[in-house]
Protein backbone atom coordinates (compact mmCIF):
# COMPACT_ATOMS: atom_id res chain seq x y z
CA UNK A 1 39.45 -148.65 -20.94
CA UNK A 2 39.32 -149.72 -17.23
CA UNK A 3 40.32 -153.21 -16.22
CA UNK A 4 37.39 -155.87 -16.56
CA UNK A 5 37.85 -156.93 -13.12
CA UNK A 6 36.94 -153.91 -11.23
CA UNK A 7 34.20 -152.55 -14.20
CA UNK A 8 32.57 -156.56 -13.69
CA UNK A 9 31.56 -155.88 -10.57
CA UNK A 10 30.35 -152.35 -11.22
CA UNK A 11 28.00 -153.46 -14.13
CA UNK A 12 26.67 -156.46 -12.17
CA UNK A 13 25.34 -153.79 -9.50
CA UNK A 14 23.13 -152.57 -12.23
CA UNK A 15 22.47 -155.77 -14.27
CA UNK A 16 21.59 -157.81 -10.71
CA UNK A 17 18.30 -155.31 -10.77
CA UNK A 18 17.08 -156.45 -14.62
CA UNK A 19 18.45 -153.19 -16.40
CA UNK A 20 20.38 -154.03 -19.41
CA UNK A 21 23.55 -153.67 -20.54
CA UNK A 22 24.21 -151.76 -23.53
CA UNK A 23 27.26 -151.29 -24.72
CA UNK A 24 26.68 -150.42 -28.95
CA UNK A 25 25.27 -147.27 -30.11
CA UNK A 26 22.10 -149.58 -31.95
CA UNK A 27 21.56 -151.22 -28.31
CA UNK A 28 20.88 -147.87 -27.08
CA UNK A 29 18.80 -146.55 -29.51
CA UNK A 30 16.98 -149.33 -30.00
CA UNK A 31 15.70 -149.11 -26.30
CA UNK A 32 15.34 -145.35 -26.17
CA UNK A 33 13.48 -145.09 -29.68
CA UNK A 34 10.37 -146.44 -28.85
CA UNK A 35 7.55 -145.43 -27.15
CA UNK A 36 7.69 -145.20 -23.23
CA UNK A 37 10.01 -144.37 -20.94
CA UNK A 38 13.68 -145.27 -20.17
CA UNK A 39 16.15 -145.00 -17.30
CA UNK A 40 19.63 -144.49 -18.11
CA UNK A 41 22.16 -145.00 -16.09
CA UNK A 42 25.72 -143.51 -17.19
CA UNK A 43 28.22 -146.21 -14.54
CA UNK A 44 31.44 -145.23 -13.77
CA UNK A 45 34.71 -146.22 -12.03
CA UNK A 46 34.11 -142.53 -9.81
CA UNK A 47 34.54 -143.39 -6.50
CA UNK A 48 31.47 -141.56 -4.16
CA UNK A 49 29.38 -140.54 -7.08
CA UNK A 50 29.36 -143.39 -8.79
CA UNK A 51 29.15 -145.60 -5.41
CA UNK A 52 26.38 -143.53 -4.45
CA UNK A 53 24.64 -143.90 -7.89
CA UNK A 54 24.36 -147.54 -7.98
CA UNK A 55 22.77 -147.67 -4.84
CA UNK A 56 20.20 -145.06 -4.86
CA UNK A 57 18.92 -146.51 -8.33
CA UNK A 58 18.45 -149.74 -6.85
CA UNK A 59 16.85 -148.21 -3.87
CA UNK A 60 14.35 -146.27 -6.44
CA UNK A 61 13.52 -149.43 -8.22
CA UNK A 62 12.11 -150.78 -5.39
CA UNK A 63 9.24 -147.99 -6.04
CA UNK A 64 5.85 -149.21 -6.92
CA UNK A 65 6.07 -147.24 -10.21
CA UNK A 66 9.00 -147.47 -12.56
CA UNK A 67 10.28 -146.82 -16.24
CA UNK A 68 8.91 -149.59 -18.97
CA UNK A 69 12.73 -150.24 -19.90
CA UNK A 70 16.26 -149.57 -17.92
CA UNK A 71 19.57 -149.63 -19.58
CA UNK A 72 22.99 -148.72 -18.79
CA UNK A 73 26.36 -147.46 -20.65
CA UNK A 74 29.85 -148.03 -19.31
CA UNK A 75 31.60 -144.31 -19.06
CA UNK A 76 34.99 -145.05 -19.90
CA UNK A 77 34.84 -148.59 -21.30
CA UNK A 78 31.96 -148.50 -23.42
CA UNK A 79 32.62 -145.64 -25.19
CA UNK A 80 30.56 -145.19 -28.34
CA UNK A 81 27.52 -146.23 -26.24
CA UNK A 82 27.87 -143.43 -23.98
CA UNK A 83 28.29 -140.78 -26.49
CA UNK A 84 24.73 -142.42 -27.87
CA UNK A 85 23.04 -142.28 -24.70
CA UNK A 86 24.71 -138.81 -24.00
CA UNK A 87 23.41 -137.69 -27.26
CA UNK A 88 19.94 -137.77 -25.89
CA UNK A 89 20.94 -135.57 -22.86
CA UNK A 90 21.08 -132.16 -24.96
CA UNK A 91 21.99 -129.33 -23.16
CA UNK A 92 23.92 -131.09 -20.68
CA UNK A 93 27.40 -131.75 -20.58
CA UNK A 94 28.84 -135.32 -20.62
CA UNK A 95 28.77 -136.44 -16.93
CA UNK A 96 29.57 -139.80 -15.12
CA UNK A 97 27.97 -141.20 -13.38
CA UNK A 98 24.37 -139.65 -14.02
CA UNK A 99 21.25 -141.03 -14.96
CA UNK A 100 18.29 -139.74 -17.06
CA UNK A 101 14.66 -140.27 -17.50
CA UNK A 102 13.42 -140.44 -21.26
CA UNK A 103 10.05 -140.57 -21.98
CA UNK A 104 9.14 -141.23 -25.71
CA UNK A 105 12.89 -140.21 -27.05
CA UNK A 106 12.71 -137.05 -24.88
CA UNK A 107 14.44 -136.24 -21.86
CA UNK A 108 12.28 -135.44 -18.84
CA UNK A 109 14.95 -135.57 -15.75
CA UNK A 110 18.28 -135.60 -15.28
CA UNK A 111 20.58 -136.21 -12.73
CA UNK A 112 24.35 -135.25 -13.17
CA UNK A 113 27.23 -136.02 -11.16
CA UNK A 114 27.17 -132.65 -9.13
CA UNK A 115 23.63 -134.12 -7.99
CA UNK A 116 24.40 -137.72 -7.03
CA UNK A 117 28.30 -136.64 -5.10
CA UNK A 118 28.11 -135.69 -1.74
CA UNK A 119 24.54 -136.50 -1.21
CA UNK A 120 22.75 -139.45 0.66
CA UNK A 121 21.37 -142.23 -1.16
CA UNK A 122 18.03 -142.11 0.15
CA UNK A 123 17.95 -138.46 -1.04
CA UNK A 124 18.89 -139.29 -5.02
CA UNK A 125 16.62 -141.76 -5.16
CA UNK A 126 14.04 -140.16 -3.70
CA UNK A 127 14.48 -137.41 -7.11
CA UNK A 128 14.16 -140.97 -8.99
CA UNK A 129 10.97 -142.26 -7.58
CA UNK A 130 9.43 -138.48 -7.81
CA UNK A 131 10.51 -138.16 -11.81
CA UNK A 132 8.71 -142.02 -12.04
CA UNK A 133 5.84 -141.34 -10.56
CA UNK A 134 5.67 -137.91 -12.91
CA UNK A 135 6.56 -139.91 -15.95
CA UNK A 136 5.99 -143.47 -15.51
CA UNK A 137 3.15 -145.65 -15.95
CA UNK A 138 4.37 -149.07 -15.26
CA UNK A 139 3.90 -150.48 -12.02
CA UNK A 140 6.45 -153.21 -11.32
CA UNK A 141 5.64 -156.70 -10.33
């Protein structure tokens, strides 16, 4: 487990933008079991993938078209909560940061860390706001 006051500030980036914290296995099914679609954001203590993560989802939910519900796992600290959220990513290996795209229980995109490190924000969340406007719906408010 990492030290609450460096993961704090890392989940606020992510809770700061209305996705929710979810950090029991039941919190994370109970978002992803439903009808609709879901970002998920595995957040990590990684330096440049992680700190280019949080940014480029924020940048993507400033999109006019975005997932009916957001949540987020703590790699590392929230531990059987990841391996619930992972457990929707089959056939990919456990990676953090990434996020994923569900849409009714099913994945539809994924992004692993070998996508988000090394690359420009503007560039990952431009692969967001394309998957949303595949799979999304919801225009936000």
């Amino acid at each position: 487990m990492y030290d609450d006051r460096i993961v704090t500030p890392m989940r606020q980036e992510l809770t700061r933008l209305g996705i929710q914290e979810t950090r029991t296995p039941d919190e994370v099914a109970a978002a992803v079991d439903q009808p609709g679609t879901v970002l998920v954001v595995v957040n990590s203590v990684c330096g440049c993938a992680a700190g280019n993560a949080r940014p480029a989802v924020a940048l993507a939910l400033e999109h006019d078209t975005r997932p009916d519900r957001m949540i987020t796992v703590f790699a590392g600290n929230d531990v059987e909560a990841t391996a619930k959220a992972r457990s929707y990513f089959a056939g990919f290996r456990p990676s953090s940061p990434s996020i994923a795209l569900l849409q009714d229980g099913k994945l539809v995109k994924m992004i692993e860390r070998w996508q988000i490190e090394g690359r420009q924000v503007h560039d990952i969340a431009s692969d967001l706001t394309q998957a949303f406007d595949e799979h999304c719906a919801t225009a936000a408010s």
